[in-house]
Protein backbone atom coordinates (compact mmCIF):
# COMPACT_ATOMS: atom_id res chain seq x y z
CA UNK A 1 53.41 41.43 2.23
CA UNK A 2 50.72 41.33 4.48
CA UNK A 3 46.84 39.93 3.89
CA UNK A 4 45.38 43.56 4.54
CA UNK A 5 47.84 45.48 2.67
CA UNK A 6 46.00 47.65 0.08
CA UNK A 7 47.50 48.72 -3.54
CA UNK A 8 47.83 51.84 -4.28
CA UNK A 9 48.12 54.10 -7.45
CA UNK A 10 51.79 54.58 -6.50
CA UNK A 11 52.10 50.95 -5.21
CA UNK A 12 50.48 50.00 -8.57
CA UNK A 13 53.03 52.31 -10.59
CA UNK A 14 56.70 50.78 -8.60
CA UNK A 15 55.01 47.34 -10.04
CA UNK A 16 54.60 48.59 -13.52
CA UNK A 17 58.22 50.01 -13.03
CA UNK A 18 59.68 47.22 -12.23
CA UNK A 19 58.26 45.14 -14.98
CA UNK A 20 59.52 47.37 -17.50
CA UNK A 21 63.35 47.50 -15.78
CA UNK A 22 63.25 44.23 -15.51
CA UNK A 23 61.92 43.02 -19.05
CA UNK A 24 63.61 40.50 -21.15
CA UNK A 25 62.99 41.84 -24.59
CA UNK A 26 64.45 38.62 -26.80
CA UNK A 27 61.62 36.80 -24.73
CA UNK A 28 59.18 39.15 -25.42
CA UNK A 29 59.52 38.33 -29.35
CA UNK A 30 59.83 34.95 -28.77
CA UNK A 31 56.03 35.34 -27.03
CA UNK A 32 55.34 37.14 -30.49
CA UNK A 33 55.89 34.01 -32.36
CA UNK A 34 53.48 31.87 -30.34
CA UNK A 35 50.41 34.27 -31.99
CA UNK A 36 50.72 37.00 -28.95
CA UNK A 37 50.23 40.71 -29.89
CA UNK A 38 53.69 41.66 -29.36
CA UNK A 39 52.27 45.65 -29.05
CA UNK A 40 51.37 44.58 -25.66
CA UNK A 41 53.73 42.16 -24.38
CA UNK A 42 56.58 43.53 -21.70
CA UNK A 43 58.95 40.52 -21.89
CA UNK A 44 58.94 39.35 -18.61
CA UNK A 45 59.04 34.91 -18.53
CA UNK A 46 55.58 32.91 -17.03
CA UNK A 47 57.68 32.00 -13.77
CA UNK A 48 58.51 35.52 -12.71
CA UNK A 49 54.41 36.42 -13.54
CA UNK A 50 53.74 33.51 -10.90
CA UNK A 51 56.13 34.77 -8.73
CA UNK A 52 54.58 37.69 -8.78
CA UNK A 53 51.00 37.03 -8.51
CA UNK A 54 51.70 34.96 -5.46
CA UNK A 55 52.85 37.62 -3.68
CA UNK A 56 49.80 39.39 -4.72
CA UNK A 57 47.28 37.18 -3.24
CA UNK A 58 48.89 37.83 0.01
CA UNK A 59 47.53 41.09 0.09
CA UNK A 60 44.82 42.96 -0.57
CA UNK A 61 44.47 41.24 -3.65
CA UNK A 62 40.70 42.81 -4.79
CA UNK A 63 42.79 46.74 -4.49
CA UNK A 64 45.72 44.93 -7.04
CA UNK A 65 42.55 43.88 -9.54
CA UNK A 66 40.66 47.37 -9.02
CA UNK A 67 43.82 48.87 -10.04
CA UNK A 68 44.58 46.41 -12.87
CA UNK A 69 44.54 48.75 -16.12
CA UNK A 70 44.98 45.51 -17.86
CA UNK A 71 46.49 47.00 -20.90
CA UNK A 72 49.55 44.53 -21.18
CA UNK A 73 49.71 40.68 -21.48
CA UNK A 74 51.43 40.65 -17.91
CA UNK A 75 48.82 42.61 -16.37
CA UNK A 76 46.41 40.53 -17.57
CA UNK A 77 48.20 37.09 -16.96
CA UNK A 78 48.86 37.81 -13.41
CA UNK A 79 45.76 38.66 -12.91
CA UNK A 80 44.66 35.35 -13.81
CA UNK A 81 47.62 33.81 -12.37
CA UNK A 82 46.34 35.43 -9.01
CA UNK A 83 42.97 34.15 -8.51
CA UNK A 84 44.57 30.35 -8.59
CA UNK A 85 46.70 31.58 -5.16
CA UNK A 86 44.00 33.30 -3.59
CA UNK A 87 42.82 31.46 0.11
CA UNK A 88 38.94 31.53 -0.89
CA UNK A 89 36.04 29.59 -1.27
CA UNK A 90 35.39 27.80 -4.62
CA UNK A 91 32.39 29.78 -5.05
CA UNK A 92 34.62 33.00 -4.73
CA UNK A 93 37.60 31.90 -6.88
CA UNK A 94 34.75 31.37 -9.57
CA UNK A 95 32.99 34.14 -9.07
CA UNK A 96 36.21 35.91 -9.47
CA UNK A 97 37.77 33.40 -12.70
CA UNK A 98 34.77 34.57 -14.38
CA UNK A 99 35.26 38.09 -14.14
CA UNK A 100 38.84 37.60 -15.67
CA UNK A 101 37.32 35.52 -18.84
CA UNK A 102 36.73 38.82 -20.12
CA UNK A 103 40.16 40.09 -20.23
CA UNK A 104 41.76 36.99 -22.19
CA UNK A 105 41.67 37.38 -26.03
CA UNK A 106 44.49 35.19 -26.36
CA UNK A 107 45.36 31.00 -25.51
CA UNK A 108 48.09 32.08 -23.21
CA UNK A 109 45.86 33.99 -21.12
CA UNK A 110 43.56 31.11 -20.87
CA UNK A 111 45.64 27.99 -20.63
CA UNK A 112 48.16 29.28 -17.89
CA UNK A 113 45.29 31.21 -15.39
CA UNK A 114 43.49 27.58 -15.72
CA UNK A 115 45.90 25.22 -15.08
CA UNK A 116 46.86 27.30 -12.08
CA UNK A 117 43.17 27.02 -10.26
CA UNK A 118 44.07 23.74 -8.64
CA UNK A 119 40.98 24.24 -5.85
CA UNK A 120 38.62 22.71 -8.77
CA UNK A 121 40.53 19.45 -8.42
CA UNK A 122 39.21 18.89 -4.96
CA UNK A 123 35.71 20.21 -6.23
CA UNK A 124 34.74 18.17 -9.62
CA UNK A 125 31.38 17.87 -9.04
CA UNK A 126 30.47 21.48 -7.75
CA UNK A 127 32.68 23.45 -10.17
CA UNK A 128 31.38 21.29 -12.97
CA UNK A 129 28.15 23.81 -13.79
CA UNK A 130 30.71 26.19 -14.12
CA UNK A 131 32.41 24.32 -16.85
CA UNK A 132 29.37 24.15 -18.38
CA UNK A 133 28.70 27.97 -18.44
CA UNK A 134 31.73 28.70 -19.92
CA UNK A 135 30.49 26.14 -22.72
CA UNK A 136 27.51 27.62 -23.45
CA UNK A 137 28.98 30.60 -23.74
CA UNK A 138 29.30 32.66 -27.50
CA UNK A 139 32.58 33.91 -26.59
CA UNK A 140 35.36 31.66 -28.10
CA UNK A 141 37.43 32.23 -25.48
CA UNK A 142 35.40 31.62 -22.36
CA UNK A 143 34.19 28.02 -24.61
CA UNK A 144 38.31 27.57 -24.56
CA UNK A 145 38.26 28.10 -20.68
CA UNK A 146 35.65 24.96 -20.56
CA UNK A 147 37.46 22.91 -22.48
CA UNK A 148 40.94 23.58 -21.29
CA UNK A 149 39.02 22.80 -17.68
CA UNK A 150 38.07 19.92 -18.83
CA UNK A 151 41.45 18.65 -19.82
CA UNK A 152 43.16 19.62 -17.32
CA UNK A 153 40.80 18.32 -14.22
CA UNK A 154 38.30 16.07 -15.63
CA UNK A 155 39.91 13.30 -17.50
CA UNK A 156 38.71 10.88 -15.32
CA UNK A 157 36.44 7.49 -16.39
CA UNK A 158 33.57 9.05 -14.89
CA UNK A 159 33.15 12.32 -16.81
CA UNK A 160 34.27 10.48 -20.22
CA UNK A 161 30.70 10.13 -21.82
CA UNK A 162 29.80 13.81 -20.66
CA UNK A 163 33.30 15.15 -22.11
CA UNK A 164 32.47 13.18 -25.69
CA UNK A 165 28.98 14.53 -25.67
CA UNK A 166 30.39 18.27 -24.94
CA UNK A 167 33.02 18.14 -27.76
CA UNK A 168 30.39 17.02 -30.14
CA UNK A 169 27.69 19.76 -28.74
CA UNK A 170 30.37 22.67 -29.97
CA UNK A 171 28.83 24.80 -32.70
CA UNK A 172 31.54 27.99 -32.79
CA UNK A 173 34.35 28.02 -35.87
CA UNK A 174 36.78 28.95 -33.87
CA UNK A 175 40.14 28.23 -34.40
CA UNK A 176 41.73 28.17 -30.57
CA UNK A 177 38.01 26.43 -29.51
CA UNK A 178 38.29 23.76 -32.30
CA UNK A 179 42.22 22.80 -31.13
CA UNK A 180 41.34 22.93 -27.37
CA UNK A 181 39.07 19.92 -28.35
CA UNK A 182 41.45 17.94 -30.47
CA UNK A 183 43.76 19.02 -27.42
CA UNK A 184 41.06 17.62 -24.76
CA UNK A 185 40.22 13.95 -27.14
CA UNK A 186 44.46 13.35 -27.41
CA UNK A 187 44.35 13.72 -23.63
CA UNK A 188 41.21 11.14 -23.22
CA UNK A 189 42.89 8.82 -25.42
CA UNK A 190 46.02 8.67 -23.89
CA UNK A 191 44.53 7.98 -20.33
CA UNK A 192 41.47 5.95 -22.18
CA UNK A 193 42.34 4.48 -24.92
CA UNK A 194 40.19 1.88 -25.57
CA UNK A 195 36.49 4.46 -24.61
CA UNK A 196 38.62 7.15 -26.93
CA UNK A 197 38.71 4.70 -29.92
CA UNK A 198 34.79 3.95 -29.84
CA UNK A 199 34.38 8.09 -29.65
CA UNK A 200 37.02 8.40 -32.71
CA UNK A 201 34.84 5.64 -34.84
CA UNK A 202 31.12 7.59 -34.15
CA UNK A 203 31.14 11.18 -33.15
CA UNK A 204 29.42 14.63 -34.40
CA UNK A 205 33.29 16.25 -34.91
CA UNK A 206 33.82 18.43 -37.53
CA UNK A 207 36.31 17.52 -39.96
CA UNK A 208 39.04 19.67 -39.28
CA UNK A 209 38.77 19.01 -35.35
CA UNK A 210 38.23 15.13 -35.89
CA UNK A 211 41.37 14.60 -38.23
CA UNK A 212 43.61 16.90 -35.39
CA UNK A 213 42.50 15.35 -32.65
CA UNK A 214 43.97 12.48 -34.45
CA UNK A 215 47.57 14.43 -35.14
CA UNK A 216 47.69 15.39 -31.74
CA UNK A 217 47.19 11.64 -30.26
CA UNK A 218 49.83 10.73 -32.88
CA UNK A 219 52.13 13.53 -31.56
CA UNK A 220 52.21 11.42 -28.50
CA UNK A 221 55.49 9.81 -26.97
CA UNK A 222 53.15 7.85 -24.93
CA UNK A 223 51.76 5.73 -28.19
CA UNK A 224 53.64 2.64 -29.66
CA UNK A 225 54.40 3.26 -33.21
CA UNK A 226 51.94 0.25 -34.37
CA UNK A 227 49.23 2.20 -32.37
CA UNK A 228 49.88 5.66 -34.45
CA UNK A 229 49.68 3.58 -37.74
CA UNK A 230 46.48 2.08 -36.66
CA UNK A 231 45.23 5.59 -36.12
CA UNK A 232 45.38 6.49 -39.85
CA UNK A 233 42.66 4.38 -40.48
CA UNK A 234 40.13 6.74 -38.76
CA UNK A 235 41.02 10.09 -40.19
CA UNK A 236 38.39 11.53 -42.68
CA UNK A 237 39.20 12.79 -46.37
């Protein structure tokens, strides 16, 4: 494929094709069982979707999106998938990222696309306002995006205090929000420990999101036994 090569209707359609001949339809209910609208899903397995989208982004990747109907999971995940290929600036890849926020409604479609946007680990500090615009956001999913960012990029000892402060700041019942930040606090513990346990002992947490931010620490195979015991001792009835 070549960087100027443009997607057509009929280009778009051999894709779709494809997709469909190619579908694996035991792992398209096994997707189903992981809380994805199996009305939608194809069946075809997150390494062929990567596959794909990297071919994408050697072309004329903006015709692929224009053309994007968007009404599968597949379409939508390479999609995202795409836009963490694509030979950009940050400020483009962003731009872009954001525009895609709108078509996730569910964790899969958030948790692949933004583990795949390695650019923002060579740009913390500039793509960190965009974390925080996904936060502030009253869409549960784009709040997932920011914390799912954060976990994946910004564990580091010098965002800790901002990423404590952020979990407490969330105000949204959501579900998928609620365990991206008992996700993002079992992540800070295991690389921080010691800063994690001071957060555990004082923090604005809910109860729910406190107590499985605790379970998921203790699903760990990186914590010693003793250390899971100890962790009882901070859970909230």
């Amino acid at each position: 494929m070549e960087r100027n090569e443009k997607w057509t209707k009929l280009k778009y359609k051999q894709l779709m094709d494809k997709l469909y001949t190619d579908r694996d339809l035991k792992y398209r209910d096994f997707q189903s069982k992981l809380g994805i609208n199996i009305d939608y899903l194809i069946g075809i397995p997150i390494p062929k979707c990567r596959k794909i989208a990297k071919e994408i982004s050697k072309t004329d990747y903006l015709s692929f999106i224009k053309l994007n109907t968007h009404k599968t999971y597949e379409e939508r995940l390479i999609h995202g998938l795409l836009i963490g290929y694509i030979k950009e600036d940050l400020n483009t890849i962003l731009k872009l990222f954001n525009d895609y926020i709108t078509y996730i409604d569910n964790w899969a479609l958030c948790d692949g696309p933004v583990s795949n946007l390695h650019i923002i680990t060579h740009h913390l500090d500039e793509s960190f306002s965009f974390v925080l615009k996904c936060l502030q956001s009253s869409n549960a999913w784009s709040k997932r995006v920011g914390y799912v960012l954060l976990l994946t990029y910004y564990v580091k000892e010098d965002y800790l205090d901002k990423i404590y402060q952020l979990c407490d700041e969330n105000i949204l019942d959501n579900y998928y929000v609620k365990m991206s930040i008992a996700w993002l606090i079992s992540i800070c513990y295991i690389k921080y420990p010691n800063q994690t346990t001071i957060y555990l002992r004082n923090n604005q947490l809910d109860k729910w999101t406190h107590n499985k931010a605790i379970q998921k620490i203790r699903e760990s195979r990186r914590i010693f036994n003793e250390e899971k015991e100890r962790l009882l001792k901070y859970k909230r009835i």
